[in-house]
N, C-alpha and C. Protein backbone atom coordinates (compact mmCIF):
# COMPACT_ATOMS: atom_id res chain seq x y z
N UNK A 1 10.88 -154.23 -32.98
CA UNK A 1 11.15 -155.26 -31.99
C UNK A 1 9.86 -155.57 -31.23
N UNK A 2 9.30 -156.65 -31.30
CA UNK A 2 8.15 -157.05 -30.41
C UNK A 2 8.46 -157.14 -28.79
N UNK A 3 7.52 -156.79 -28.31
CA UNK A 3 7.89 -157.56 -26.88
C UNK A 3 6.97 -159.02 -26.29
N UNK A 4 7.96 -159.47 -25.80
CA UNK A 4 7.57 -160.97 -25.39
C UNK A 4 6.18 -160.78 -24.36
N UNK A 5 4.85 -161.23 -24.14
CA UNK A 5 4.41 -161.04 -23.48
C UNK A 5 4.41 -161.80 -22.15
N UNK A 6 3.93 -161.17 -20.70
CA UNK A 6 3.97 -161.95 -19.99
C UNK A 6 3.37 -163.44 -19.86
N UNK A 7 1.98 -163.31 -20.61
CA UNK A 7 0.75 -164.16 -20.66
C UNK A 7 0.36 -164.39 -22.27
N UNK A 8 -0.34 -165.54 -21.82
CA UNK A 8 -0.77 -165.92 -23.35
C UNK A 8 -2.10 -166.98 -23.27
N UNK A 9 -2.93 -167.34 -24.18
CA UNK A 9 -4.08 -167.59 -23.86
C UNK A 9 -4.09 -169.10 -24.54
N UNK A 10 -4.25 -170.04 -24.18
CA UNK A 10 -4.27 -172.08 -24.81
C UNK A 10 -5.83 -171.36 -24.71
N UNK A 11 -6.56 -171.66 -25.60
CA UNK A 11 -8.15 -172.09 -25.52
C UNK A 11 -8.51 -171.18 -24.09
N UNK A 12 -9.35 -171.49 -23.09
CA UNK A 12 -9.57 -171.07 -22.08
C UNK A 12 -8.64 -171.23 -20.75
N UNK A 13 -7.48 -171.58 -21.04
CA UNK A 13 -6.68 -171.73 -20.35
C UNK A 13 -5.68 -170.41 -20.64
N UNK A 14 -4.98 -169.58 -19.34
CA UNK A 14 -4.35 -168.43 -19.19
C UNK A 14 -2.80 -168.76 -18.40
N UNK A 15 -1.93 -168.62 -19.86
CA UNK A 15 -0.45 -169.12 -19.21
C UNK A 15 0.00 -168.13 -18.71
N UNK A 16 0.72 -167.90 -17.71
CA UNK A 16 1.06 -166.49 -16.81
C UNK A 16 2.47 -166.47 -16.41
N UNK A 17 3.27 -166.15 -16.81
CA UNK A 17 4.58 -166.22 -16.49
C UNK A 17 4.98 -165.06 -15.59
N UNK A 18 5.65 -165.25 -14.23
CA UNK A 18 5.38 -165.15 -12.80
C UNK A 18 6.98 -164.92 -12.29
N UNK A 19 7.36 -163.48 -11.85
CA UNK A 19 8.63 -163.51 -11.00
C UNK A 19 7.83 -163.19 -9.60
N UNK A 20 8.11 -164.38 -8.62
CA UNK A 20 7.61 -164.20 -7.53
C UNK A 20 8.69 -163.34 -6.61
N UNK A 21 7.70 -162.94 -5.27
CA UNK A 21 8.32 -162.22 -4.55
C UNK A 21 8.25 -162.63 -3.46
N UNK A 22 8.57 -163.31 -2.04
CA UNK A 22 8.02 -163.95 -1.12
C UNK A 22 8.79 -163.16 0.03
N UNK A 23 8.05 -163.36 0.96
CA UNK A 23 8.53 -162.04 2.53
C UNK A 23 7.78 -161.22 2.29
N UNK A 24 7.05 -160.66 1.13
CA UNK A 24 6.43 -159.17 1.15
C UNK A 24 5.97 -158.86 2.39
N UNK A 25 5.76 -157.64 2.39
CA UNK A 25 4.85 -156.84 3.44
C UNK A 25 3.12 -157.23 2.84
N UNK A 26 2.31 -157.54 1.98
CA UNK A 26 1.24 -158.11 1.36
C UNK A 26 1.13 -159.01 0.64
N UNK A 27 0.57 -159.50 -0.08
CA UNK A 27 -0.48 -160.07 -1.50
C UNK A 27 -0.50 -159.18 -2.05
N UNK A 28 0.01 -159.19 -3.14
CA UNK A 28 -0.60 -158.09 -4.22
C UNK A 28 0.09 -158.24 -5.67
N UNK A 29 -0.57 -158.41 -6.82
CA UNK A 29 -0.24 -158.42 -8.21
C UNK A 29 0.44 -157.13 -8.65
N UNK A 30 1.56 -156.92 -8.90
CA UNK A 30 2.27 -156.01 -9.61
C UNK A 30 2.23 -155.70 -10.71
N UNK A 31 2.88 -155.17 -11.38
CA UNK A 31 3.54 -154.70 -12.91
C UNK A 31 4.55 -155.68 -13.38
N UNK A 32 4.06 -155.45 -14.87
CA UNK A 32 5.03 -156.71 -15.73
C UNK A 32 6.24 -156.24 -15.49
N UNK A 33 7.24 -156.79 -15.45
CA UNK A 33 8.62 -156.58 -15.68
C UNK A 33 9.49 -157.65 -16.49
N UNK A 34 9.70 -157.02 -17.42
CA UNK A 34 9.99 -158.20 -18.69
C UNK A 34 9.02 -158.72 -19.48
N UNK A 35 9.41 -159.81 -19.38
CA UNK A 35 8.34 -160.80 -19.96
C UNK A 35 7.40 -161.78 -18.41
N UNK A 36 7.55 -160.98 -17.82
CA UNK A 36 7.24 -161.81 -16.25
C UNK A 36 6.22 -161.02 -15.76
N UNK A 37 5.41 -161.59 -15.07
CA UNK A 37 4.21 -160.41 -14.34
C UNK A 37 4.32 -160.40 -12.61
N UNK A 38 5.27 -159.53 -11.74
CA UNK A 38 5.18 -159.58 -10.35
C UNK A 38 4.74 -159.75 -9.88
N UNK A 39 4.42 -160.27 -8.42
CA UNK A 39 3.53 -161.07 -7.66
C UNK A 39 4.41 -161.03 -6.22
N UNK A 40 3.82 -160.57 -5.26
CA UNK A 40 4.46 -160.40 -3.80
C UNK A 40 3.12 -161.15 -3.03
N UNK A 41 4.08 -162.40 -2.14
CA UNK A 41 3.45 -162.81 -0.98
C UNK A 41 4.24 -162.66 -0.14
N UNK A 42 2.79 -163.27 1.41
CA UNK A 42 3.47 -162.87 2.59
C UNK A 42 4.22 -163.74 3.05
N UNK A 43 4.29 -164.61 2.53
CA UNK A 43 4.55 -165.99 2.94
C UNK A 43 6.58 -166.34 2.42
N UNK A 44 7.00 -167.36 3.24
CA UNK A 44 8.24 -167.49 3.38
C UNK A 44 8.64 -168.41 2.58
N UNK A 45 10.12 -168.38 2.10
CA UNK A 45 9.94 -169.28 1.06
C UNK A 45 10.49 -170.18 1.19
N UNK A 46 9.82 -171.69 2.14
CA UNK A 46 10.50 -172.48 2.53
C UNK A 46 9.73 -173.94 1.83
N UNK A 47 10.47 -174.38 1.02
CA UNK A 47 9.46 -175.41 1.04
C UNK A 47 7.99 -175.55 0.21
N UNK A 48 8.23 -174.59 -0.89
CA UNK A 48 7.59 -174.37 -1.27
C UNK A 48 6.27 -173.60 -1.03
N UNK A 49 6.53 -173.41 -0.23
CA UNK A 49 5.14 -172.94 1.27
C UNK A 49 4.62 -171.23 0.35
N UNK A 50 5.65 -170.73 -0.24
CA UNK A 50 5.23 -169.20 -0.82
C UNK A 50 4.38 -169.37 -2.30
N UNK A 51 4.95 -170.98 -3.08
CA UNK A 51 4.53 -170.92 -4.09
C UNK A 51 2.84 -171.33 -3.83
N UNK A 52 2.77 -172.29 -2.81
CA UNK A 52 1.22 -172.75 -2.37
C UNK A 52 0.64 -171.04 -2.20
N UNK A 53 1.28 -170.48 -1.59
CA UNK A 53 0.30 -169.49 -0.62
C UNK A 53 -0.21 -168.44 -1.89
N UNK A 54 0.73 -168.25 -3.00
CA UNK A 54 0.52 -167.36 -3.91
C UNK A 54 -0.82 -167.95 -5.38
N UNK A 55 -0.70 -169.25 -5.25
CA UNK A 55 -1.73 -170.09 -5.76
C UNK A 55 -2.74 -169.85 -5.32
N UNK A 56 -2.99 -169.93 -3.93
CA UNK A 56 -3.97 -169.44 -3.24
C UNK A 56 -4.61 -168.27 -3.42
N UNK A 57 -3.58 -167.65 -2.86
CA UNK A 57 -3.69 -165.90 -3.62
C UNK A 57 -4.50 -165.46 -4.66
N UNK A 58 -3.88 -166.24 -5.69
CA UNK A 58 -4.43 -166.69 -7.29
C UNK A 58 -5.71 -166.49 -7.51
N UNK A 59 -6.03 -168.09 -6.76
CA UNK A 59 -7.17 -168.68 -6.94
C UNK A 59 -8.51 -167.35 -6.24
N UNK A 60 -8.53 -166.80 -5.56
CA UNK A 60 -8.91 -165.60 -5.38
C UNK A 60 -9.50 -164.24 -6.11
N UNK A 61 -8.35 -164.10 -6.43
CA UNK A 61 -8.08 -162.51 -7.49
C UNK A 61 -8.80 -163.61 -9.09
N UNK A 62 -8.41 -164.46 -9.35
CA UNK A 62 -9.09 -165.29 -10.68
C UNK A 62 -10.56 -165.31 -10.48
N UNK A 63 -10.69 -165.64 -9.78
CA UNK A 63 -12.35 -166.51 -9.04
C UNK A 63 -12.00 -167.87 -9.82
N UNK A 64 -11.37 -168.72 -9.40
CA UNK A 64 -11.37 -169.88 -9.91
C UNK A 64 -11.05 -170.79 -8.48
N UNK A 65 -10.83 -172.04 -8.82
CA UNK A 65 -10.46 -173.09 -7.25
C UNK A 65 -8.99 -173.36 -7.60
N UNK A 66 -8.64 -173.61 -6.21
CA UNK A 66 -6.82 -173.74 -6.29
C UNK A 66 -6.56 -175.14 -6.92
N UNK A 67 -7.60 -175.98 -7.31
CA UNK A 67 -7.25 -177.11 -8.35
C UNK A 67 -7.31 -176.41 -9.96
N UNK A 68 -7.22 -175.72 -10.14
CA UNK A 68 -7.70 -174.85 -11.46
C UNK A 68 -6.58 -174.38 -11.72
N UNK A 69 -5.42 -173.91 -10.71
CA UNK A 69 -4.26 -173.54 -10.91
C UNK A 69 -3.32 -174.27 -11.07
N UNK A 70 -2.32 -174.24 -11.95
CA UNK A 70 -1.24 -175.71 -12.45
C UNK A 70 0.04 -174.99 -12.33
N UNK A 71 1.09 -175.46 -11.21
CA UNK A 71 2.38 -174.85 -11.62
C UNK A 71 2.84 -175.76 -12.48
N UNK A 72 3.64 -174.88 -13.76
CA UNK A 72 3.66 -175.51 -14.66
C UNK A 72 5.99 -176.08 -14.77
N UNK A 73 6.29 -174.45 -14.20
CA UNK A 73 7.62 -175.03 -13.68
C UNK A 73 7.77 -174.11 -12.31
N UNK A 74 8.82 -174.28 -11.83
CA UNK A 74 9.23 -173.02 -10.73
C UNK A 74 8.39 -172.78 -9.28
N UNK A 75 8.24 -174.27 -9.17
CA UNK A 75 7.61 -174.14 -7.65
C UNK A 75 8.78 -173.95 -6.38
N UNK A 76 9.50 -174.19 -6.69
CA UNK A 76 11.00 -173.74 -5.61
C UNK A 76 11.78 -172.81 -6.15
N UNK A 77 11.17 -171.54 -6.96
CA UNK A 77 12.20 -170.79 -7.72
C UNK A 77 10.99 -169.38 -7.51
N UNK A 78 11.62 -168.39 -7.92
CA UNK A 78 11.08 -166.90 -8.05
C UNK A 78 10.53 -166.77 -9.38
N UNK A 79 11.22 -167.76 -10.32
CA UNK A 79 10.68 -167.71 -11.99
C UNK A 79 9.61 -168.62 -12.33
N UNK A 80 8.62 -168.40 -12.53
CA UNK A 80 6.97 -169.67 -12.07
C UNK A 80 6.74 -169.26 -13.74
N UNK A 81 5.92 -170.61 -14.11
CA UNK A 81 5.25 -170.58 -15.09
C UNK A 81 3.51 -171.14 -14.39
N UNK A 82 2.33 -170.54 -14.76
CA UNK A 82 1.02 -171.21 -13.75
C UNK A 82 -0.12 -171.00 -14.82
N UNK A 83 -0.26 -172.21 -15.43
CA UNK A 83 -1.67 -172.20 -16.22
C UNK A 83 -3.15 -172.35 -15.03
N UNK A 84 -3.92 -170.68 -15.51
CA UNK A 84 -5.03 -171.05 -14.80
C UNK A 84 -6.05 -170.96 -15.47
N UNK A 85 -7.17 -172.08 -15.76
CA UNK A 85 -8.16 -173.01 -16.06
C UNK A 85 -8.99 -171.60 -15.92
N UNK A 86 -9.94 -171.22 -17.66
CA UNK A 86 -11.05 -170.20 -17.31
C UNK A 86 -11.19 -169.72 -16.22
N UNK A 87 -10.25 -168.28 -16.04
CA UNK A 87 -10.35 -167.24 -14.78
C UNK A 87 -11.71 -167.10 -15.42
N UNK A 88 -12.39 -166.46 -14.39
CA UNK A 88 -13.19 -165.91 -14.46
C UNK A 88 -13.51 -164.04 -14.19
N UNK A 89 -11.92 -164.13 -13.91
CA UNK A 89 -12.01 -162.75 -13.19
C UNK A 89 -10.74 -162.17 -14.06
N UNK A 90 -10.02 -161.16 -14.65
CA UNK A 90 -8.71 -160.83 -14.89
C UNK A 90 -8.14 -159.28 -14.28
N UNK A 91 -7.20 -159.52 -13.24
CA UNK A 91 -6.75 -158.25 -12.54
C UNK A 91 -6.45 -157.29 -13.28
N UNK A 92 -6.60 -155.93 -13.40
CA UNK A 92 -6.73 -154.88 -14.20
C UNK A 92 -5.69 -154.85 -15.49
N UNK A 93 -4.28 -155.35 -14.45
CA UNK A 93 -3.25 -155.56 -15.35
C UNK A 93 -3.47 -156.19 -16.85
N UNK A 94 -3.65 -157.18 -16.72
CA UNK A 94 -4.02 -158.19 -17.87
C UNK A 94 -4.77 -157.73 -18.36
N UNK A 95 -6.20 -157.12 -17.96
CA UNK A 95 -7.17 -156.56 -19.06
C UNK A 95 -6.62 -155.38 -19.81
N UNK A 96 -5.28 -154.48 -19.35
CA UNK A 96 -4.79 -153.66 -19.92
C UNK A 96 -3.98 -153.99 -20.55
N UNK A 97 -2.93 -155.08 -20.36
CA UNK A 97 -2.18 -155.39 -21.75
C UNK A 97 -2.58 -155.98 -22.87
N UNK A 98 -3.62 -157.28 -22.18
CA UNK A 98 -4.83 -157.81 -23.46
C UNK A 98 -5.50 -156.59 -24.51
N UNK A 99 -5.75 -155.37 -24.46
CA UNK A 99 -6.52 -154.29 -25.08
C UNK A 99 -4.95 -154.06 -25.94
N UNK A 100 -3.75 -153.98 -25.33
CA UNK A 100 -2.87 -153.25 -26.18
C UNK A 100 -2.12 -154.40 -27.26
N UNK A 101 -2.58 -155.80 -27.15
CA UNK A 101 -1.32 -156.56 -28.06
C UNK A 101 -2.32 -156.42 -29.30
């Protein structure tokens, strides 16, 4: 049985499939769960206001600009799909599942 991965790579583009978490106590990139990669902001989820803030977030931990980041579905939902444009950076996570597929 394969497992579905969270992420997958278009050319230099990095598709990231995203169960958000909004209220956290931080920012901080989690562990895959599923086929989804966790993600806790501090931010509330009104209005989209958690999905901006976690883009942000993003754009950060990537080293890329928050125009670089594309929600692709799930900007009013916990289930996000977010193509981001040549990271330049990849949080430990990803460099560890990238080594194992």
């Amino acid at each position: 049985m394969s497992k579905k991965p969270f992420f997958y790579w278009e050319g230099d583009t990095l598709v990231l499939n995203v169960l958000g978490t909004p209220n956290a106590k931080r920012d901080a990139i989690g562990k895959p769960k599923g086929h989804q990669l966790c993600i806790s902001v501090t931010a509330v989820p009104r209005a989209g206001r958690a999905t901006d803030h976690m883009v942000r977030f993003l754009a950060e931990e990537f080293e890329v600009a928050v125009s670089d980041i594309q929600v692709v579905f799930g900007r009013m939902n916990v289930n996000k799909q977010l193509r981001i444009k040549a990271p330049k950076r990849l949080p430990s996570v990803i460099g560890q599942q990238d080594l194992a597929l």
